[in-house]
C-alpha atoms as a PDB file:
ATOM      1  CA  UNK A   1      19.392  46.048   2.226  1.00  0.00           C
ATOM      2  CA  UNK A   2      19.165  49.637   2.521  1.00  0.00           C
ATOM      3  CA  UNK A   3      19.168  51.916   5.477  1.00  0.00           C
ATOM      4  CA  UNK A   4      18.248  55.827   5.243  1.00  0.00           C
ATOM      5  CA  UNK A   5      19.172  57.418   8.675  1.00  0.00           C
ATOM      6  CA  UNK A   6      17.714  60.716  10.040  1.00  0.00           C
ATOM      7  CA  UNK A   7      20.485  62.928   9.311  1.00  0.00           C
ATOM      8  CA  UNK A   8      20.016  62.096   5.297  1.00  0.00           C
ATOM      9  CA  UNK A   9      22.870  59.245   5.308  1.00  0.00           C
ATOM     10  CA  UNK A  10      22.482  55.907   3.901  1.00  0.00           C
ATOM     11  CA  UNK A  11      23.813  52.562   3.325  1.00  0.00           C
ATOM     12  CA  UNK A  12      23.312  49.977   0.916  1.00  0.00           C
ATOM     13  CA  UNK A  13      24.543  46.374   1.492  1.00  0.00           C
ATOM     14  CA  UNK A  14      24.092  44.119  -1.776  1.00  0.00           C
ATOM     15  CA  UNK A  15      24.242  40.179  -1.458  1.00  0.00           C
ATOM     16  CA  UNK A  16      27.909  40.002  -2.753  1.00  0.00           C
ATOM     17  CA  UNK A  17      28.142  42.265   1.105  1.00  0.00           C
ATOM     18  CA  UNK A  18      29.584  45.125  -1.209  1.00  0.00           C
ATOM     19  CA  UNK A  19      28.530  48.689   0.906  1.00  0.00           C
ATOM     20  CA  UNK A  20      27.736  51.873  -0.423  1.00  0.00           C
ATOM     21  CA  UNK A  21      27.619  54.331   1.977  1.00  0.00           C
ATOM     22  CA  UNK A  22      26.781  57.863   1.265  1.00  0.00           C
ATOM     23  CA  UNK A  23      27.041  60.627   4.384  1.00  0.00           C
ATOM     24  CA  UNK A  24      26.619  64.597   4.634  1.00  0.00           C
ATOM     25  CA  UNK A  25      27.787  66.942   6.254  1.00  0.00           C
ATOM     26  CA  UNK A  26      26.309  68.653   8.900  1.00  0.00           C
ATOM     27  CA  UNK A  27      24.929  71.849   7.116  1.00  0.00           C
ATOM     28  CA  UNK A  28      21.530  73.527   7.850  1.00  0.00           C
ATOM     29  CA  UNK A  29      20.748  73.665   3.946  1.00  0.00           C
ATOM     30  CA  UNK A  30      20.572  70.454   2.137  1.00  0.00           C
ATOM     31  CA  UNK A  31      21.148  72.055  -0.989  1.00  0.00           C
ATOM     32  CA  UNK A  32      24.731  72.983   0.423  1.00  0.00           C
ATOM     33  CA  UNK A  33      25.895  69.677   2.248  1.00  0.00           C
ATOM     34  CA  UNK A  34      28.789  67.724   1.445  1.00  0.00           C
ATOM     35  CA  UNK A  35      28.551  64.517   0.139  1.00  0.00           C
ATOM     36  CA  UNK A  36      30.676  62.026   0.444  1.00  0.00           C
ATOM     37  CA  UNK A  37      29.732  57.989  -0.893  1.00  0.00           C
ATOM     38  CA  UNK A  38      32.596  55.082   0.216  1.00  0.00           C
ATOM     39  CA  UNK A  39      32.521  51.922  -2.258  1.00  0.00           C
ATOM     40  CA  UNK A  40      33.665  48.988  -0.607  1.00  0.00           C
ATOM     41  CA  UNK A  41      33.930  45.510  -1.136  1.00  0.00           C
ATOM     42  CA  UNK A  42      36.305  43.070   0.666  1.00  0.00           C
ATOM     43  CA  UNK A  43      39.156  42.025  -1.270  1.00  0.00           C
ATOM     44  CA  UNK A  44      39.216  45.842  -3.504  1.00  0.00           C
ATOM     45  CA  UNK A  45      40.091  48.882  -3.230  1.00  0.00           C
ATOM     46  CA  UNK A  46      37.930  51.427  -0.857  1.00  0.00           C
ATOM     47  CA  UNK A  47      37.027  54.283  -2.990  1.00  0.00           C
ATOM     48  CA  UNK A  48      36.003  57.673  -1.801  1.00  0.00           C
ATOM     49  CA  UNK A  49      33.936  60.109  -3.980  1.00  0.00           C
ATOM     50  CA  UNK A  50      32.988  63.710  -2.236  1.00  0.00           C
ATOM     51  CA  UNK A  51      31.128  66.112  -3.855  1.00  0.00           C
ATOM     52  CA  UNK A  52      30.753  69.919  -2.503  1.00  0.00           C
ATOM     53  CA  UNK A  53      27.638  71.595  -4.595  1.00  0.00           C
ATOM     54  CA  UNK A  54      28.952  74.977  -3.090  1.00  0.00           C
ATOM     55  CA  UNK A  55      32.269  74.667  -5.023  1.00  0.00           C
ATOM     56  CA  UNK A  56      30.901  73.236  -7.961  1.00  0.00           C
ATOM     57  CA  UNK A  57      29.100  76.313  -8.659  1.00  0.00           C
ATOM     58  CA  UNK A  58      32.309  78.469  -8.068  1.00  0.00           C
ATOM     59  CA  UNK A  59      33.841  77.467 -10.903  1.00  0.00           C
ATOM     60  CA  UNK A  60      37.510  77.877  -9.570  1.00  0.00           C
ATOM     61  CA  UNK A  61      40.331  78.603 -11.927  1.00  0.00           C
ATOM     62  CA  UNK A  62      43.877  78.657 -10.909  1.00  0.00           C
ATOM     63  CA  UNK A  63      46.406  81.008 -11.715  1.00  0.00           C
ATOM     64  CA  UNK A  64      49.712  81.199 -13.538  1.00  0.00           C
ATOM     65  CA  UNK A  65      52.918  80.702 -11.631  1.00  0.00           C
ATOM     66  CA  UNK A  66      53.593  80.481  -7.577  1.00  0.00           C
ATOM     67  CA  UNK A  67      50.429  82.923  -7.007  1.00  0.00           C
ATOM     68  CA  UNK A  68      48.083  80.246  -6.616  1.00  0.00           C
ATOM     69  CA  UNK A  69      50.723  76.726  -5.977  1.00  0.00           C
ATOM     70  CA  UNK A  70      49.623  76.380  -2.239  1.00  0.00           C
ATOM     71  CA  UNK A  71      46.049  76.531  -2.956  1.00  0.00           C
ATOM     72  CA  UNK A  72      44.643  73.003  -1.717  1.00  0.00           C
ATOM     73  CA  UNK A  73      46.978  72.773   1.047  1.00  0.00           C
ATOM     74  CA  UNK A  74      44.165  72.387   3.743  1.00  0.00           C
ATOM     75  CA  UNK A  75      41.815  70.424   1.596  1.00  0.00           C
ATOM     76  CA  UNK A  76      42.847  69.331  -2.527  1.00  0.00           C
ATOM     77  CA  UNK A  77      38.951  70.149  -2.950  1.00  0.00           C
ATOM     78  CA  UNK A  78      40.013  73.722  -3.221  1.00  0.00           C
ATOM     79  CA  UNK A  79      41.940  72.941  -6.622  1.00  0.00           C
ATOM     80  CA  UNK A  80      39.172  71.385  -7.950  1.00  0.00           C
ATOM     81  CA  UNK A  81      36.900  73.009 -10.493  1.00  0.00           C
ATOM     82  CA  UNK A  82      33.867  71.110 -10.551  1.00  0.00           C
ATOM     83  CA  UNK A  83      33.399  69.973  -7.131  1.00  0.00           C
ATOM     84  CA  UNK A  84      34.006  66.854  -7.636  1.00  0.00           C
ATOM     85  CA  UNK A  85      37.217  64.629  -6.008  1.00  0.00           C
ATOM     86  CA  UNK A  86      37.594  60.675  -6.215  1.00  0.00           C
ATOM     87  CA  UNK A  87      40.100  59.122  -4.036  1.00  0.00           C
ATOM     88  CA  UNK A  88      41.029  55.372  -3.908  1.00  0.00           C
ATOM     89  CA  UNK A  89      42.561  53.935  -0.959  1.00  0.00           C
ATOM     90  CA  UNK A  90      45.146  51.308  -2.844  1.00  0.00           C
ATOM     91  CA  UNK A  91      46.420  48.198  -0.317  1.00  0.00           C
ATOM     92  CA  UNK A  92      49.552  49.759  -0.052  1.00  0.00           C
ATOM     93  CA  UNK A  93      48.536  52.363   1.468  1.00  0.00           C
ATOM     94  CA  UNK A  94      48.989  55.126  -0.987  1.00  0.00           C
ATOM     95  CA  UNK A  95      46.228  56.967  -2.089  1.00  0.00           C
ATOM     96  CA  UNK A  96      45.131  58.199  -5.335  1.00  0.00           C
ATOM     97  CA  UNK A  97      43.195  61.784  -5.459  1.00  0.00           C
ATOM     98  CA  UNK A  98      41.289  62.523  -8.819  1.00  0.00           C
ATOM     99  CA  UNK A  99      39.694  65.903  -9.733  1.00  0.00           C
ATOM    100  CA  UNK A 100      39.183  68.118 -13.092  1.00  0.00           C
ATOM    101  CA  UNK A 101      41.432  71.898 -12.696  1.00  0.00           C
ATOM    102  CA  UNK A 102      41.402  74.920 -14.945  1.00  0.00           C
ATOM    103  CA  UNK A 103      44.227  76.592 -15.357  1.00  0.00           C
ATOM    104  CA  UNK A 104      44.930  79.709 -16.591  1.00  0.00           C
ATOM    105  CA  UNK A 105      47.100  80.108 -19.655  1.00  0.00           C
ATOM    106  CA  UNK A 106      48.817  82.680 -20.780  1.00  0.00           C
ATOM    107  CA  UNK A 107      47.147  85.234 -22.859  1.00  0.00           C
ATOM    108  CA  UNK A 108      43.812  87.237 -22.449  1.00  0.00           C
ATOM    109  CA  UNK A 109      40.874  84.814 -21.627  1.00  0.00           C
ATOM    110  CA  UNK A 110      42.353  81.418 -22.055  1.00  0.00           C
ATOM    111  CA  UNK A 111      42.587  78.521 -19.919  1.00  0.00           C
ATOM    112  CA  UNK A 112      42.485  74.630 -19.968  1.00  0.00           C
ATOM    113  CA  UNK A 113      40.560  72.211 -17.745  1.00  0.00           C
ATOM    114  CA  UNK A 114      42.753  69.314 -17.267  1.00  0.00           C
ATOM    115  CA  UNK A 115      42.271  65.907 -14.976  1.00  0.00           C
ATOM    116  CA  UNK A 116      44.673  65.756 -12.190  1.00  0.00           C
ATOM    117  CA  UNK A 117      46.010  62.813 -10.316  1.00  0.00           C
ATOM    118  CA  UNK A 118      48.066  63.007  -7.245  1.00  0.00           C
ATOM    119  CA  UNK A 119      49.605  59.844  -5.938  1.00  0.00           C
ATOM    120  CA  UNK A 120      50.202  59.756  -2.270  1.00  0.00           C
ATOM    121  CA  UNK A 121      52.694  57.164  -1.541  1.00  0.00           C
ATOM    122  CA  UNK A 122      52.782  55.521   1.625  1.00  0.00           C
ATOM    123  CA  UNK A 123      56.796  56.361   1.660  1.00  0.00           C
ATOM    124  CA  UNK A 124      55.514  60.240   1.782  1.00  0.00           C
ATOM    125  CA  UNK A 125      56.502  60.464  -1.825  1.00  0.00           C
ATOM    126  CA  UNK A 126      54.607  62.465  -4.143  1.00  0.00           C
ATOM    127  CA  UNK A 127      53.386  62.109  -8.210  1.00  0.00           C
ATOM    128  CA  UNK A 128      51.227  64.447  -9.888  1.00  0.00           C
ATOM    129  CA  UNK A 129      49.986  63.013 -13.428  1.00  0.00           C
ATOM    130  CA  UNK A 130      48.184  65.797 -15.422  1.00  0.00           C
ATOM    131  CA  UNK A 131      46.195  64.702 -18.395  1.00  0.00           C
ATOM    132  CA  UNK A 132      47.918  67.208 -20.701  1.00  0.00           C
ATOM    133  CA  UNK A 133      50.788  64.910 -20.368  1.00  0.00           C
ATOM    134  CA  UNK A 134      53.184  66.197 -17.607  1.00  0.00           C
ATOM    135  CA  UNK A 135      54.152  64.052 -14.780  1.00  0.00           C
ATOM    136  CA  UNK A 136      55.704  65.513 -11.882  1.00  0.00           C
ATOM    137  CA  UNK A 137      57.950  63.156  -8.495  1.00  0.00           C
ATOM    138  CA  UNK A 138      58.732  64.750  -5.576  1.00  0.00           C
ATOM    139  CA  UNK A 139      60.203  61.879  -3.420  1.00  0.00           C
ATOM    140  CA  UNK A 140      60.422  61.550  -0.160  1.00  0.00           C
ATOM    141  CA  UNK A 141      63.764  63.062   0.882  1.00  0.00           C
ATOM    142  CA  UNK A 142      62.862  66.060  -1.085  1.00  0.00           C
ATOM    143  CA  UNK A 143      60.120  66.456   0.617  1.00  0.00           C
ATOM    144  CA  UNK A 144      61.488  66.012   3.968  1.00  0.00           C
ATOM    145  CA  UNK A 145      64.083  68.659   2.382  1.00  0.00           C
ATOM    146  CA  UNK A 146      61.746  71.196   1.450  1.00  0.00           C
ATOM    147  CA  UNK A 147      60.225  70.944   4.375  1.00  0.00           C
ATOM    148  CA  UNK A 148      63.357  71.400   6.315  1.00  0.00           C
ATOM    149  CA  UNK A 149      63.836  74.911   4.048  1.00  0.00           C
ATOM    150  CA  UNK A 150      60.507  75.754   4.343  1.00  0.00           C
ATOM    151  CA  UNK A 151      57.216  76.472   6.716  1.00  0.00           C
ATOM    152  CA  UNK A 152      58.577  72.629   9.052  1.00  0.00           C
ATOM    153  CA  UNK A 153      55.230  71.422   9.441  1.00  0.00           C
ATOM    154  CA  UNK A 154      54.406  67.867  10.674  1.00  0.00           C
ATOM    155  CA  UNK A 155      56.600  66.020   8.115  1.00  0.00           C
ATOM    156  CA  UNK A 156      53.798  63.820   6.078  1.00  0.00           C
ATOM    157  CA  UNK A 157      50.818  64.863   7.132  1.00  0.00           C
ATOM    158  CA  UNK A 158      51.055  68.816   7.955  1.00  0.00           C
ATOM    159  CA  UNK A 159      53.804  69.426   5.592  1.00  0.00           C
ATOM    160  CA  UNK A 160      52.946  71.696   2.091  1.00  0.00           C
ATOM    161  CA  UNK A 161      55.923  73.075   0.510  1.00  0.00           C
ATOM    162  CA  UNK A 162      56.225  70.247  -1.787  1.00  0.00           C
ATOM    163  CA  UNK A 163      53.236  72.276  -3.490  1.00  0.00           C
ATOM    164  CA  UNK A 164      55.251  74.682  -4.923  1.00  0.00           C
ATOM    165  CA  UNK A 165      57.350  72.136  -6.500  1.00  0.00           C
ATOM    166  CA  UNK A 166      53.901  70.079  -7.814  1.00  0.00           C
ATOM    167  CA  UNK A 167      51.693  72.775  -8.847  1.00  0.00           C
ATOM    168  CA  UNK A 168      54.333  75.807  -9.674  1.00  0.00           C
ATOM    169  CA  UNK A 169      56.142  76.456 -13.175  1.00  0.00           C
ATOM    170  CA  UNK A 170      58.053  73.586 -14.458  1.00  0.00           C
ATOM    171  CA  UNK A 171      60.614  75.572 -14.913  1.00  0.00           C
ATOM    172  CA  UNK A 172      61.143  76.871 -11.492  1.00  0.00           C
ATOM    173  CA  UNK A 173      61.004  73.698 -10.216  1.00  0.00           C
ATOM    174  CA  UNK A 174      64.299  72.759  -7.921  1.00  0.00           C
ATOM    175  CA  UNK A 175      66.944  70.281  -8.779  1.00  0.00           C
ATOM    176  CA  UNK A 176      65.504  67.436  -6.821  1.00  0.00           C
ATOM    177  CA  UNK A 177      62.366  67.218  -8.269  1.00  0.00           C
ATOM    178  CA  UNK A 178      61.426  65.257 -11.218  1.00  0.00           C
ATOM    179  CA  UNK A 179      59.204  66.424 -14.410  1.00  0.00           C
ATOM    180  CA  UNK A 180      58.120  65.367 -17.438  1.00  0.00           C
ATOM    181  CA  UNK A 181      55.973  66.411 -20.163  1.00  0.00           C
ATOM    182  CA  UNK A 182      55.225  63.756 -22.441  1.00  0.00           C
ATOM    183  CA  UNK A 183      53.072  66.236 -25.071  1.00  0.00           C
ATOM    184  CA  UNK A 184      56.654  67.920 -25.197  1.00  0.00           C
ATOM    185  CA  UNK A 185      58.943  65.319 -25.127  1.00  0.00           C
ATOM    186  CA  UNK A 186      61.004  66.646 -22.201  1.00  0.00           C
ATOM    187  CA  UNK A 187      62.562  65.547 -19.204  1.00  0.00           C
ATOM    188  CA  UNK A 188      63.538  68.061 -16.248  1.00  0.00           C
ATOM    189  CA  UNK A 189      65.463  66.368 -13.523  1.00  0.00           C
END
């Protein structure tokens, strides 16, 4: 069964009762409206996919360093370079964000486009896994501590100075947070 609704939204329900449903935003110009699709099925995992044509034709690339470490703090969409952000709602409550971001490297005109996955654990722990191999954990009590040092936002859900810690320098990273890059073969701790 399928359903198309006046404002441009639809769901599908297939036999197996699996739903797709796809909604937009509420922009004037359809060529600039947020979509966002759900996937779910009873007994799996929900999965969210939203897609932002504006910031898929921005192209963003981050910088080098703290300069750009708090950028996705309102929204991870503004990391991403294509537009593009999957999410999966595991049982456990944690969440899993997906999305490609370039990266400036250092030198003139260079840069890498990497996949990015940030773990959201129900504890309020953190894990960043970056396909070039590094892995970075910022548990809990670290970032209840940063907070604590920091902006003290809403612990969990307002909180963002963990992002210097997960999107900063490895090696300015503090003592309490955990990285590894496994193209390197090194542990920070």
């Amino acid at each position: 069964m399928k359903i198309e609704y006046t404002d441009g939204s639809t769901l599908i329900i297939f036999a197996d009762h699996t739903r797709i449903n796809t909604l937009k935003d509420k922009n004037d110009q359809e060529e600039s409206r947020v979509v966002m699709t759900y996937f779910e099925k009873e007994g799996y995992s929900t999965v969210k996919i939203t897609f932002d044509p504006v910031k898929a034709r921005s192209s963003t690339m981050i910088g080098l360093g703290g300069a750009d470490a708090l950028m996705g703090r309102d929204g991870i969409m503004e990391r991403s370079n294509g537009g593009l952000i999957s999410e999966v709602f595991l049982p456990d409550r944690s969440v899993v964000q997906t999305y490609f971001e370039k990266q400036e490297l250092a030198g003139v005109n260079r840069s890498s486009k990497s996949l990015i996955h940030l773990i959201k654990r129900d504890d309020y722990s953190v894990i960043k896994c970056r396909q070039d191999g590094e892995i970075v954990l910022v548990t809990a009590n670290e970032r209840a501590f940063l907070n604590s040092i920091g902006k003290q936002e809403e612990f969990g859900t307002q909180d963002y100075d963990y992002f210097f810690e997960i999107f900063g320098m490895p090696l300015e990273r503090r003592s309490g947070v955990y990285t590894c890059n496994l193209e390197q073969g090194r542990l920070w701790t």
